[in-house]
C-alpha atoms as a PDB file:
ATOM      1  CA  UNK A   1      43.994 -29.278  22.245  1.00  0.00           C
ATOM      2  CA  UNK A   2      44.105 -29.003  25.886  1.00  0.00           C
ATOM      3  CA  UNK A   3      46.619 -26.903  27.096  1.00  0.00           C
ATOM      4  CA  UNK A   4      48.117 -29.128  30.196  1.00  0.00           C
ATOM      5  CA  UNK A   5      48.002 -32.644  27.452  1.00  0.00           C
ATOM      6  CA  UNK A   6      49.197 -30.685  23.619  1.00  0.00           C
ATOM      7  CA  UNK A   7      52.725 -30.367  23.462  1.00  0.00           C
ATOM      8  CA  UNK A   8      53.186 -26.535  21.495  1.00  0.00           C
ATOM      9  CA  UNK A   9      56.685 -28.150  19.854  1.00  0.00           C
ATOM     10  CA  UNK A  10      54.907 -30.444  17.845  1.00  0.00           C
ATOM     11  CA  UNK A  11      53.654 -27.868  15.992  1.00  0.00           C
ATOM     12  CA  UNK A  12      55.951 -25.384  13.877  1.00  0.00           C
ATOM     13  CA  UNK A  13      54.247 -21.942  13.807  1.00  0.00           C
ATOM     14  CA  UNK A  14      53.716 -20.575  10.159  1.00  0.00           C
ATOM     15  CA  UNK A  15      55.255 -17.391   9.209  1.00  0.00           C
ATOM     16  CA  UNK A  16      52.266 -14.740   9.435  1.00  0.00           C
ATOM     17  CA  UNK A  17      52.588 -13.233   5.713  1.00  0.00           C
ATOM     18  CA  UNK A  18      50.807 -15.034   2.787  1.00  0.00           C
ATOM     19  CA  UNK A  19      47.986 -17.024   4.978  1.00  0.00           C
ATOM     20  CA  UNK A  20      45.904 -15.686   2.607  1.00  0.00           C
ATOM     21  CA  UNK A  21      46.722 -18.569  -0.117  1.00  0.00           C
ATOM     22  CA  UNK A  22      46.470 -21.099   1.926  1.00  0.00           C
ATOM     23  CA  UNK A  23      43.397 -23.532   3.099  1.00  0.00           C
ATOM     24  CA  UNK A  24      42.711 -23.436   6.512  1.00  0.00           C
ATOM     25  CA  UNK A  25      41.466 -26.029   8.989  1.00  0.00           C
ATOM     26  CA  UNK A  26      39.629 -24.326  12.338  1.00  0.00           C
ATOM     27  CA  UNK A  27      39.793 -26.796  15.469  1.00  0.00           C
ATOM     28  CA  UNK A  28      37.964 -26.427  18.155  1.00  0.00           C
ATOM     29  CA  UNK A  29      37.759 -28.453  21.872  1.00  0.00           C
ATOM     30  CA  UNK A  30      34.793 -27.776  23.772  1.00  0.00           C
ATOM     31  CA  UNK A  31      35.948 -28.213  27.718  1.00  0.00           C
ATOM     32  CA  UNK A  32      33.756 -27.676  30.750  1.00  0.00           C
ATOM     33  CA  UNK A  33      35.432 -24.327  31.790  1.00  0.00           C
ATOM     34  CA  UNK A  34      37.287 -23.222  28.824  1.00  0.00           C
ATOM     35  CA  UNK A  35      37.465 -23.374  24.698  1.00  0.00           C
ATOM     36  CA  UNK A  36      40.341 -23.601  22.587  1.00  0.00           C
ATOM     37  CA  UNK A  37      40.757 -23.006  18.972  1.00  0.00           C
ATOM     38  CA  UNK A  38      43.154 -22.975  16.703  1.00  0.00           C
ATOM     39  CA  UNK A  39      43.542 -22.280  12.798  1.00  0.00           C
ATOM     40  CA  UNK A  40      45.678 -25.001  10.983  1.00  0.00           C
ATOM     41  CA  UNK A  41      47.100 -24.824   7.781  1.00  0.00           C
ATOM     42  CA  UNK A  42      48.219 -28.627   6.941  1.00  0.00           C
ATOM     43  CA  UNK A  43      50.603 -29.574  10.259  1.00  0.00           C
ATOM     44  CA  UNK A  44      51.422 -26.248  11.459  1.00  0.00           C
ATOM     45  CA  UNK A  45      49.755 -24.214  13.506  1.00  0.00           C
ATOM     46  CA  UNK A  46      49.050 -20.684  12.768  1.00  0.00           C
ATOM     47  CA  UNK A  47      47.444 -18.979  15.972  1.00  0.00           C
ATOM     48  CA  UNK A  48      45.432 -20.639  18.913  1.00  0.00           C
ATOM     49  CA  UNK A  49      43.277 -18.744  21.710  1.00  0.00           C
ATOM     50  CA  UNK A  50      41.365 -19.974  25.259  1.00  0.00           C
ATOM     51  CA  UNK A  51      38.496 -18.619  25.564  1.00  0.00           C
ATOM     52  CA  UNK A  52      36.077 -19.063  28.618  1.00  0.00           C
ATOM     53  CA  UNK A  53      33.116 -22.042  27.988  1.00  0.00           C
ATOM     54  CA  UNK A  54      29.778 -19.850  28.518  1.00  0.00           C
ATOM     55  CA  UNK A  55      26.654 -21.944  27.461  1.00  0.00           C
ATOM     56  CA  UNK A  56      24.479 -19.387  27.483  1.00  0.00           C
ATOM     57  CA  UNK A  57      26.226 -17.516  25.094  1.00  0.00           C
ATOM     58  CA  UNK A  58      24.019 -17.097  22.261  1.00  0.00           C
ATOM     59  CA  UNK A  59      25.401 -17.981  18.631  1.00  0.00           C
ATOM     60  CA  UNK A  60      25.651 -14.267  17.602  1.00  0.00           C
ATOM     61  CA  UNK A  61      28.224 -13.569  20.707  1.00  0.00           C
ATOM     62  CA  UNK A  62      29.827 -16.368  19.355  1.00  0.00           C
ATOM     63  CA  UNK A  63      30.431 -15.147  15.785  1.00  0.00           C
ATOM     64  CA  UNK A  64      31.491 -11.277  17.301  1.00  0.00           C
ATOM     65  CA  UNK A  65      33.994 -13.474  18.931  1.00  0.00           C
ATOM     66  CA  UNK A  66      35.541 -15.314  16.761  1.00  0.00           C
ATOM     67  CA  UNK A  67      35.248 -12.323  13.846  1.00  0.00           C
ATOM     68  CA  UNK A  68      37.381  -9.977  16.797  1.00  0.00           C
ATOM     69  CA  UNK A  69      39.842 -12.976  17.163  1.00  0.00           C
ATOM     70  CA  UNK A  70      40.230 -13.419  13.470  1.00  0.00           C
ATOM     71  CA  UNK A  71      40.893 -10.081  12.641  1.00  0.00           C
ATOM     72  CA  UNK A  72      43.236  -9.487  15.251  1.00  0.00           C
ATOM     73  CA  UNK A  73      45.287 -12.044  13.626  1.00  0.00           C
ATOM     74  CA  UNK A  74      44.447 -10.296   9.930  1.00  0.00           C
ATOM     75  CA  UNK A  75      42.651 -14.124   9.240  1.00  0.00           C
ATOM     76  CA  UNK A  76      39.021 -13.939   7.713  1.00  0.00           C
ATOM     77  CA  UNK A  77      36.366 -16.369   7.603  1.00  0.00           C
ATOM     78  CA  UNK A  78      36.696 -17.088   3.823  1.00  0.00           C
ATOM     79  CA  UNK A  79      40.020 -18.718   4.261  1.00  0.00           C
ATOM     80  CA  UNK A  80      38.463 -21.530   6.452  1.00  0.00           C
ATOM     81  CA  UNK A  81      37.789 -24.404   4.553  1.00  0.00           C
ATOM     82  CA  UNK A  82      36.927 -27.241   7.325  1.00  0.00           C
ATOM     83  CA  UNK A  83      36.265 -27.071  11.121  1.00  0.00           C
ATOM     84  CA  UNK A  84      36.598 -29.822  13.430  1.00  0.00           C
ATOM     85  CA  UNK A  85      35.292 -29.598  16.735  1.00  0.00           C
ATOM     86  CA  UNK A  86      35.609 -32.006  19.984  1.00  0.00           C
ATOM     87  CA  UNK A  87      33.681 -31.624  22.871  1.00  0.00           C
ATOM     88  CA  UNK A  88      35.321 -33.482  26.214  1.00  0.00           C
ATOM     89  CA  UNK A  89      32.605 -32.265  28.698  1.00  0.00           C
END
């Protein structure tokens, strides 16, 4: 999911309302300076963020994180049902 190699037209963007029913995939690519995730539901894309790689952030930061970014985006946790995460250091 690196920005400079994914092509953003591949993926349709999904209407915001009614997320709720759907299952949602969370990827994430682990880079050497940044992270990006993104919420899936089947082909399309729903949101995506960058965030900076820190390695001493502890698991807690982490999950503040990701709860902010989710809410922002009126997503919660429960609607995740897989994550799939690459690491490309």
């Amino acid at each position: 999911m690196k920005e400079s190699s994914r092509d953003k037209s591949k993926y349709s963007k999904k209407p915001l309302k009614n997320r709720s029913e759907d299952a949602m995939l969370l990827a994430i690519d682990v880079g050497n300076t940044h992270t990006v995730l993104g919420v899936f539901s089947g082909e399309n894309l729903l949101v995506d963020w960058r965030i900076a790689t820190d390695r001493k952030a502890t698991e807690d930061e982490l999950g503040v994180l990701l709860r902010n970014l989710f809410a922002a985006e009126g997503l919660t946790f429960d609607q995740i049902k897989g994550i799939c995460i690459v690491a490309d250091v």
